[in-house]
C-alpha atoms as a PDB file:
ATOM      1  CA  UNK A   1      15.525   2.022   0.632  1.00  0.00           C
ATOM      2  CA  UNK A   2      13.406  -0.643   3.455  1.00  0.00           C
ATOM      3  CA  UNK A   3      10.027  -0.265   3.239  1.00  0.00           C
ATOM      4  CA  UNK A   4       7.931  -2.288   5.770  1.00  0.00           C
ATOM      5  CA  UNK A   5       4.502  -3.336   5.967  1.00  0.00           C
ATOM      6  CA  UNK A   6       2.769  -4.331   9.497  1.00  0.00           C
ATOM      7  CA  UNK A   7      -0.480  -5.007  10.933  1.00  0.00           C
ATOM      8  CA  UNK A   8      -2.346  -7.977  13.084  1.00  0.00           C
ATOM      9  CA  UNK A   9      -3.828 -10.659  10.822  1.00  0.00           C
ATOM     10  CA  UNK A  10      -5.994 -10.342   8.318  1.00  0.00           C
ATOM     11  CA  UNK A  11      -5.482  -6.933   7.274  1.00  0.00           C
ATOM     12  CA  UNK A  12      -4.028  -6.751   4.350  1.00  0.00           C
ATOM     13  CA  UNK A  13      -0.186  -6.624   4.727  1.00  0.00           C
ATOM     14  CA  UNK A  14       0.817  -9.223   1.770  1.00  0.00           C
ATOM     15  CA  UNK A  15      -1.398  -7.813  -0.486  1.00  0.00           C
ATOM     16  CA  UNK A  16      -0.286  -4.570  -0.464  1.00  0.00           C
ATOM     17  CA  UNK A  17       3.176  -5.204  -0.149  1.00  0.00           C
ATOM     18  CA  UNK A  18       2.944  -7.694  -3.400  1.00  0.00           C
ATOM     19  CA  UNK A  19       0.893  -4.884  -5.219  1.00  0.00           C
ATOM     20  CA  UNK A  20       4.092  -2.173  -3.973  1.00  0.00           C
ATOM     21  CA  UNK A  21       6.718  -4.182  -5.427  1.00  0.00           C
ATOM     22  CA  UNK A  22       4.634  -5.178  -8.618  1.00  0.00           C
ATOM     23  CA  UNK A  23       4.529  -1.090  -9.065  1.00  0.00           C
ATOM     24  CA  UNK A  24       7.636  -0.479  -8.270  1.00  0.00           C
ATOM     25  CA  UNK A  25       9.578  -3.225 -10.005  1.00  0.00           C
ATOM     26  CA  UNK A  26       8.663  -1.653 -13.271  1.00  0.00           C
ATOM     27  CA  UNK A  27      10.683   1.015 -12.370  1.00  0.00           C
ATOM     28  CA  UNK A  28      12.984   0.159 -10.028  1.00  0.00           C
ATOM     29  CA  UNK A  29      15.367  -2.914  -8.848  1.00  0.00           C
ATOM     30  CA  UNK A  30      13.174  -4.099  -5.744  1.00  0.00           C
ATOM     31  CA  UNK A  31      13.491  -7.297  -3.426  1.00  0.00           C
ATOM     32  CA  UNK A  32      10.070  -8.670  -1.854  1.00  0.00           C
ATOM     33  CA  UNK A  33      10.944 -10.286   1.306  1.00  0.00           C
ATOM     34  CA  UNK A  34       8.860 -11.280   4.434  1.00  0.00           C
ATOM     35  CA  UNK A  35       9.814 -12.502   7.912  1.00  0.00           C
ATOM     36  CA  UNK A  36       9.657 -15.057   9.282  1.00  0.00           C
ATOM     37  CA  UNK A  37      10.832 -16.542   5.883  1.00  0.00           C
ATOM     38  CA  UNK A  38      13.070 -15.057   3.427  1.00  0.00           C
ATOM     39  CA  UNK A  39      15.448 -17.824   2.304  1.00  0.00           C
ATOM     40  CA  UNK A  40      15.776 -21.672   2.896  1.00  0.00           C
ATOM     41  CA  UNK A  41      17.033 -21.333   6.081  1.00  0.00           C
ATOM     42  CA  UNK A  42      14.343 -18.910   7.240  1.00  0.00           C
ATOM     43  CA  UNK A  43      11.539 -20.856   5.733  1.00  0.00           C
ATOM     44  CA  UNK A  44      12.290 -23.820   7.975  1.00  0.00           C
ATOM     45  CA  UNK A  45      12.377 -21.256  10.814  1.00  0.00           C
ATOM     46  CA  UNK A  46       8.654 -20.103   9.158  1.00  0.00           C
ATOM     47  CA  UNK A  47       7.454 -24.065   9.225  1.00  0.00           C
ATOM     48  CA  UNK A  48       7.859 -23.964  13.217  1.00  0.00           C
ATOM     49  CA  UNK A  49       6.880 -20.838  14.403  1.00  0.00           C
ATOM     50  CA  UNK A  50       3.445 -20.552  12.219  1.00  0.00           C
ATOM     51  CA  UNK A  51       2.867 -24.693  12.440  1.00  0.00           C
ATOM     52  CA  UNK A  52      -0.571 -24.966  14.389  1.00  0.00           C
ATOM     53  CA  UNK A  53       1.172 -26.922  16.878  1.00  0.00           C
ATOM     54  CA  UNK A  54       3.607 -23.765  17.755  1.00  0.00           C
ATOM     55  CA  UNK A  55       0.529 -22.819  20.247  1.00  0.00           C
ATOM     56  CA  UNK A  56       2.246 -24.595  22.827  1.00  0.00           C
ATOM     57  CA  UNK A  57       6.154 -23.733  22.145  1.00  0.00           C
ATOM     58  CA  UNK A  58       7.574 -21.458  25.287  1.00  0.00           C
ATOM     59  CA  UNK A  59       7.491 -17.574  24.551  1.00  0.00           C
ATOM     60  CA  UNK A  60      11.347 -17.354  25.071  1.00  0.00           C
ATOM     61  CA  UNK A  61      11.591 -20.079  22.373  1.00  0.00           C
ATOM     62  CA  UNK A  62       9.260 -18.113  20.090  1.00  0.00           C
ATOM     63  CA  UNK A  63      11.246 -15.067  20.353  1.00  0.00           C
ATOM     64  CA  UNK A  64      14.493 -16.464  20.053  1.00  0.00           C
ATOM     65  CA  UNK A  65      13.698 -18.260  17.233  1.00  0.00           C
ATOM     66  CA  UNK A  66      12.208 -14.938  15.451  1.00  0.00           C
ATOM     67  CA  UNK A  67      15.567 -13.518  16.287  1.00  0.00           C
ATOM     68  CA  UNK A  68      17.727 -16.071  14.179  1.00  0.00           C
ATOM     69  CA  UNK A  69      15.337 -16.034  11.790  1.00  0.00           C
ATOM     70  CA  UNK A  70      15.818 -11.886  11.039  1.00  0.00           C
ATOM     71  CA  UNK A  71      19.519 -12.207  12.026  1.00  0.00           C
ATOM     72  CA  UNK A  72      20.024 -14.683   8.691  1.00  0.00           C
ATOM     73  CA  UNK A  73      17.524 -12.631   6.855  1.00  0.00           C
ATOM     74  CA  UNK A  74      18.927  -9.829   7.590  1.00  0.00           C
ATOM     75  CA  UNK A  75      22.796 -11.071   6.560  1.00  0.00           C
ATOM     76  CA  UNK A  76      21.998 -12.779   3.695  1.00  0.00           C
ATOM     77  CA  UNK A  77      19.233 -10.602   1.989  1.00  0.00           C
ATOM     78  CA  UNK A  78      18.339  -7.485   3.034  1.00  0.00           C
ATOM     79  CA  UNK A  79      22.064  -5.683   3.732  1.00  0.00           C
ATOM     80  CA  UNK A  80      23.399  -6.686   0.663  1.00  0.00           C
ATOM     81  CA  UNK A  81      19.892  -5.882  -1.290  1.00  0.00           C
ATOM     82  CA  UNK A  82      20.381  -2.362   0.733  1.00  0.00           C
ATOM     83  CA  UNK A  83      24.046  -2.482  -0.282  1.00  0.00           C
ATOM     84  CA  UNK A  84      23.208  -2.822  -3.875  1.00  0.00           C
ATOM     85  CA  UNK A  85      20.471   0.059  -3.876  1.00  0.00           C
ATOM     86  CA  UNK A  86      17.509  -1.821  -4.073  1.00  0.00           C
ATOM     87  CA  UNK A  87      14.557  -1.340  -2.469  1.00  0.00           C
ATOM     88  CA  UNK A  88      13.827  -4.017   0.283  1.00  0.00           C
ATOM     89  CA  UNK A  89      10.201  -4.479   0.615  1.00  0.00           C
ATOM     90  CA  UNK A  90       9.600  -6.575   3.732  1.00  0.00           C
ATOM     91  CA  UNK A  91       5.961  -8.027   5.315  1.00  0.00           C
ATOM     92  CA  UNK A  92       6.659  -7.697   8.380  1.00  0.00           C
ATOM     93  CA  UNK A  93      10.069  -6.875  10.666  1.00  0.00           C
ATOM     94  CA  UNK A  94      10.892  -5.911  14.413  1.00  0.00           C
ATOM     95  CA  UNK A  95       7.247  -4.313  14.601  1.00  0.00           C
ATOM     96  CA  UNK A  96       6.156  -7.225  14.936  1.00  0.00           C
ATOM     97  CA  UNK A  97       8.207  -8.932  17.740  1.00  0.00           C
ATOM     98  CA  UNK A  98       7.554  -5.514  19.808  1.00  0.00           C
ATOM     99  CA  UNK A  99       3.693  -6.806  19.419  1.00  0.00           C
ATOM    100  CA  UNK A 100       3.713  -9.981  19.355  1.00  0.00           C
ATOM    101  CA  UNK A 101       6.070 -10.744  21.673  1.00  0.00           C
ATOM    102  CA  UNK A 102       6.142  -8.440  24.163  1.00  0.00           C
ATOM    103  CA  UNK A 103       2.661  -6.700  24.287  1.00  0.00           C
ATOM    104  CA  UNK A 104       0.637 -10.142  23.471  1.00  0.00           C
ATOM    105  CA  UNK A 105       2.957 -12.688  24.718  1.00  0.00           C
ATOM    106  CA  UNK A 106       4.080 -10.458  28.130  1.00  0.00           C
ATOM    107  CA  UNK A 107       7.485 -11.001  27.461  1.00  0.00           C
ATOM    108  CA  UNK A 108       9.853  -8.072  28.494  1.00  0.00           C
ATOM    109  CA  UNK A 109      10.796  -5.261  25.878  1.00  0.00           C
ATOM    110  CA  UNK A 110      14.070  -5.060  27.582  1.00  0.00           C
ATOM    111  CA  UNK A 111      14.705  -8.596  26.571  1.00  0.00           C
ATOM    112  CA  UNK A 112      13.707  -8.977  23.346  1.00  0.00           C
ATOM    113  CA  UNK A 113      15.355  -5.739  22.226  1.00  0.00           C
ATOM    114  CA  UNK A 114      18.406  -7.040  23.069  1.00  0.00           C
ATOM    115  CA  UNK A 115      18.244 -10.286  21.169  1.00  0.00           C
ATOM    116  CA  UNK A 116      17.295  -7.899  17.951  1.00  0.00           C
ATOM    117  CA  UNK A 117      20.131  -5.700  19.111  1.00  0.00           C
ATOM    118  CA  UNK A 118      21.558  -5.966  15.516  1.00  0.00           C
ATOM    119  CA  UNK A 119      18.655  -5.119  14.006  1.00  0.00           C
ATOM    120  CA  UNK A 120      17.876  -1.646  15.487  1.00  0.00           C
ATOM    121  CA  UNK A 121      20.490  -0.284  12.926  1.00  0.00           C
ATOM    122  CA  UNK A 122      19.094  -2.039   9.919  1.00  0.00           C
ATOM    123  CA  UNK A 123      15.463  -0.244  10.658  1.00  0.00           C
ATOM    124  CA  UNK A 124      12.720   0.443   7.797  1.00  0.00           C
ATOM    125  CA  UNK A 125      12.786   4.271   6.149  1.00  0.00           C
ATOM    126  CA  UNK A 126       9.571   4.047   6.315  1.00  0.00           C
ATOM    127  CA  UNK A 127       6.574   1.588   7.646  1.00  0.00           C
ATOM    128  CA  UNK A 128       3.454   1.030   6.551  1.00  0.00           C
ATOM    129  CA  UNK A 129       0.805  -0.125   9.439  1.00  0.00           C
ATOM    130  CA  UNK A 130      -2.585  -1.751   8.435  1.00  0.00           C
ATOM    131  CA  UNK A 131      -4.826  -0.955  10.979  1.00  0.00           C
ATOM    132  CA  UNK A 132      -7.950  -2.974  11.334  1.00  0.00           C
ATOM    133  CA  UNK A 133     -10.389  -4.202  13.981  1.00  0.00           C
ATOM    134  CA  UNK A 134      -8.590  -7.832  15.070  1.00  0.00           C
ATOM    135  CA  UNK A 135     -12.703  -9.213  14.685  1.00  0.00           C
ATOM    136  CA  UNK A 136     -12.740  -8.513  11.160  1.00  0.00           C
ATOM    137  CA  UNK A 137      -9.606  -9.275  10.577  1.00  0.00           C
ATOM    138  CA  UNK A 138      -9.603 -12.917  11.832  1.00  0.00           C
ATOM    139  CA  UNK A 139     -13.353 -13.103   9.827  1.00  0.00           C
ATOM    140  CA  UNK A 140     -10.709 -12.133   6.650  1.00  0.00           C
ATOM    141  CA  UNK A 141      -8.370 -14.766   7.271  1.00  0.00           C
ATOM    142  CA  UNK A 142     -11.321 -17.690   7.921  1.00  0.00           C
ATOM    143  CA  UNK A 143     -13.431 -16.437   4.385  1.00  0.00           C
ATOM    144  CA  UNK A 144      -9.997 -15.352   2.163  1.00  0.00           C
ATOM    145  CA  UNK A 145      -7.126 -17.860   3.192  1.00  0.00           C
ATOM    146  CA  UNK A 146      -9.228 -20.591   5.303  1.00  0.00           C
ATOM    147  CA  UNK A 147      -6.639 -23.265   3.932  1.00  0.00           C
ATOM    148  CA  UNK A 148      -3.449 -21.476   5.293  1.00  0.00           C
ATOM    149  CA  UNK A 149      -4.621 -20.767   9.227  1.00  0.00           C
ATOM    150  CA  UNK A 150      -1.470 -20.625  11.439  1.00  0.00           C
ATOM    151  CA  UNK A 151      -0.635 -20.854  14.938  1.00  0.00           C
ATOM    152  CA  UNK A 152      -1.258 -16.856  15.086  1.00  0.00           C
ATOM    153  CA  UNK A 153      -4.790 -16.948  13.616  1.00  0.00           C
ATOM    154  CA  UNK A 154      -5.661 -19.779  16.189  1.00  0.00           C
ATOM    155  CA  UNK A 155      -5.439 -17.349  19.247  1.00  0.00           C
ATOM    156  CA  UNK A 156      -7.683 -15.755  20.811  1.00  0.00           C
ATOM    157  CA  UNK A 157      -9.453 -12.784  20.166  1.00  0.00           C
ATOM    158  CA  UNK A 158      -7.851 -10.954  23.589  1.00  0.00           C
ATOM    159  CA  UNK A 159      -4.544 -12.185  21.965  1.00  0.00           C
ATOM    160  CA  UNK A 160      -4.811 -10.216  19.011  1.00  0.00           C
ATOM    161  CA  UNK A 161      -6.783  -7.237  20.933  1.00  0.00           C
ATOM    162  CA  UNK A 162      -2.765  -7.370  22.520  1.00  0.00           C
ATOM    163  CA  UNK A 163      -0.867  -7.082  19.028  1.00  0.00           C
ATOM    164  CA  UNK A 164      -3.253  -4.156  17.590  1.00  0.00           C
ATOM    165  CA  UNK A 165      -2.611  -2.028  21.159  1.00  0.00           C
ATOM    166  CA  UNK A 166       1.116  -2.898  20.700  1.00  0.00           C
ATOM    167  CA  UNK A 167       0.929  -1.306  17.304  1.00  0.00           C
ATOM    168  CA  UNK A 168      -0.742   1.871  18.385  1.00  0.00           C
ATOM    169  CA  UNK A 169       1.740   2.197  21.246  1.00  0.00           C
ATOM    170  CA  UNK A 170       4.351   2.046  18.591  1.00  0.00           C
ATOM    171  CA  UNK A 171       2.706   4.457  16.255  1.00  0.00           C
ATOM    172  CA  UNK A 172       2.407   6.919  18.830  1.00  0.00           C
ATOM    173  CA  UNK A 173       5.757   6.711  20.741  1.00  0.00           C
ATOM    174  CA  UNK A 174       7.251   7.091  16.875  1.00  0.00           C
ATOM    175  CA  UNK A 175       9.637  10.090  17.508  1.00  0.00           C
ATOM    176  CA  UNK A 176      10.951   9.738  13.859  1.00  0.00           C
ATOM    177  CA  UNK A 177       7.574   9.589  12.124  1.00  0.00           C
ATOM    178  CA  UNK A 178       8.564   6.639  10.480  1.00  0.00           C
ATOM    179  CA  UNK A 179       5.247   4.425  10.909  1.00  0.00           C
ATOM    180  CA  UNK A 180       2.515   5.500   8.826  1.00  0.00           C
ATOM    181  CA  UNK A 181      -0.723   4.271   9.886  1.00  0.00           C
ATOM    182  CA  UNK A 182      -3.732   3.675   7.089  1.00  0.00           C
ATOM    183  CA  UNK A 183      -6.715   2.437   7.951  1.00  0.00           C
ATOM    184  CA  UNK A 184      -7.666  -1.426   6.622  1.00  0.00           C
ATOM    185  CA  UNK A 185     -10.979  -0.856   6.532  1.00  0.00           C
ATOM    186  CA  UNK A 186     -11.117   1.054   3.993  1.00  0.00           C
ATOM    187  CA  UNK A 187     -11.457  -0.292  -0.225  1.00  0.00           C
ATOM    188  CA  UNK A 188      -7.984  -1.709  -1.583  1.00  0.00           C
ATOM    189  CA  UNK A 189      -7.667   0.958  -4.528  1.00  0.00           C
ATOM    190  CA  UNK A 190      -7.846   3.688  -1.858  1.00  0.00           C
ATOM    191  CA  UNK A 191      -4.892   2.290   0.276  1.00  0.00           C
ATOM    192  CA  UNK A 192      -2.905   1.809  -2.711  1.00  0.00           C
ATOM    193  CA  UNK A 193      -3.853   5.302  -3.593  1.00  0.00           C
ATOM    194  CA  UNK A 194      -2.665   6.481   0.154  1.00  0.00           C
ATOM    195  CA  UNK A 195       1.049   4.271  -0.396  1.00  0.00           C
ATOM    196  CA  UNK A 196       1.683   5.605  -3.157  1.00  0.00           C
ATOM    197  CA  UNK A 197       0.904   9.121  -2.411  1.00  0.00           C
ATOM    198  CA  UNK A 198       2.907   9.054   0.811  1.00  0.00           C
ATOM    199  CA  UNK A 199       6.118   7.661  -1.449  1.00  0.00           C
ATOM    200  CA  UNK A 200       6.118  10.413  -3.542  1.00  0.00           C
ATOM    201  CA  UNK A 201       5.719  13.080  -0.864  1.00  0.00           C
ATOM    202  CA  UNK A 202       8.320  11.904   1.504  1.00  0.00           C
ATOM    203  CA  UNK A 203      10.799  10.195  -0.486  1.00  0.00           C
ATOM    204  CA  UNK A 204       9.838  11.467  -4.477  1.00  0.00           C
ATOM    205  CA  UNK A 205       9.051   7.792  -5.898  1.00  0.00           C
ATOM    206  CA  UNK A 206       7.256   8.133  -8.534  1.00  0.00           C
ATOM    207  CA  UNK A 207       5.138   5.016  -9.280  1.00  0.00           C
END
């Protein structure tokens, strides 16, 4: 099983995706992964794109490089975590490139779907979209993680005003029902309560 968590900055998505496979590894083999990153390979991949400096790196660039990163992470962890019946618990996956890259960046869908042509049959069961207001989420990433800004956080507001539009796009053009969206705003406890609720209806994990 893929689980994926998604969402603009700030809101949430490593927490609850940490808390998930916390839950679930006491039941279940589970993998926590995240993209970019994932493996040594991927984390130098990680060091470029999210380097403040990566502000000025072309938008082709970008999105190539966020291709090779999920093309090894997809090769050497998540198929043959899949393979073995483990549940692959990933922040973040092609969501995000449809976003980033082609809502907020202007880069066309066309193009970047078909450098993540090999991922479109490794897609999560289900998604998990943090929804939040991109103001308080960039307030969350100053207060909670001021220490760890990346090129991302440094944009503008419009920028991420882009990504969160991108996501809604996606949530509503989802003809499989496979993004769930929760809203970030509300307490932690009560979006752990929601993930865990929606597991056991749609796919009977009990946590």
């Amino acid at each position: 099983m893929f689980i994926s968590f998604e969402g603009c900055e700030g809101t949430g998505k490593t927490t609850h995706s940490r808390y998930l496979f916390e839950k679930l590894s006491k039941k279940y083999s589970c993998v926590l992964t995240k993209e970019p990153g994932g493996g040594l390979f991927n984390e130098v991949i990680r060091n470029i794109l999210l380097h403040s400096s990566n502000k000025q790196i072309d938008f082709y660039t970008e999105a190539l490089l966020f291709a090779a990163d999920r093309a090894e992470h997809l090769s050497k962890l998540i198929i043959p975590a899949l393979q073995q019946n483990k549940i692959v618990i990933c922040d973040r996956y092609l969501d995000s490139t449809i976003a980033y890259q082609v809502y907020a960046r202007g880069l066309s869908q066309d193009f970047v779907l078909n450098i993540n042509n090999f991922a479109l049959n490794y897609m999560p069961n289900i998604t998990f979209y943090l929804d939040l207001d991109p103001k308080i989420g960039i307030q969350r990433v100053k207060q909670f993680r001021p220490k760890e800004i990346n090129s991302f956080d440094l944009q503008k507001l419009s920028f991420h005003k882009k990504v969160r539009k991108g996501y809604l796009d996606l949530c509503q053009k989802d003809q499989q029902k496979r993004i769930f969206l929760i809203d970030a705003s509300k307490p932690l406890e009560n979006i752990y309560n929601i993930i865990e609720q929606k597991l056991k209806e749609v796919f009977q994990i009990e946590l």
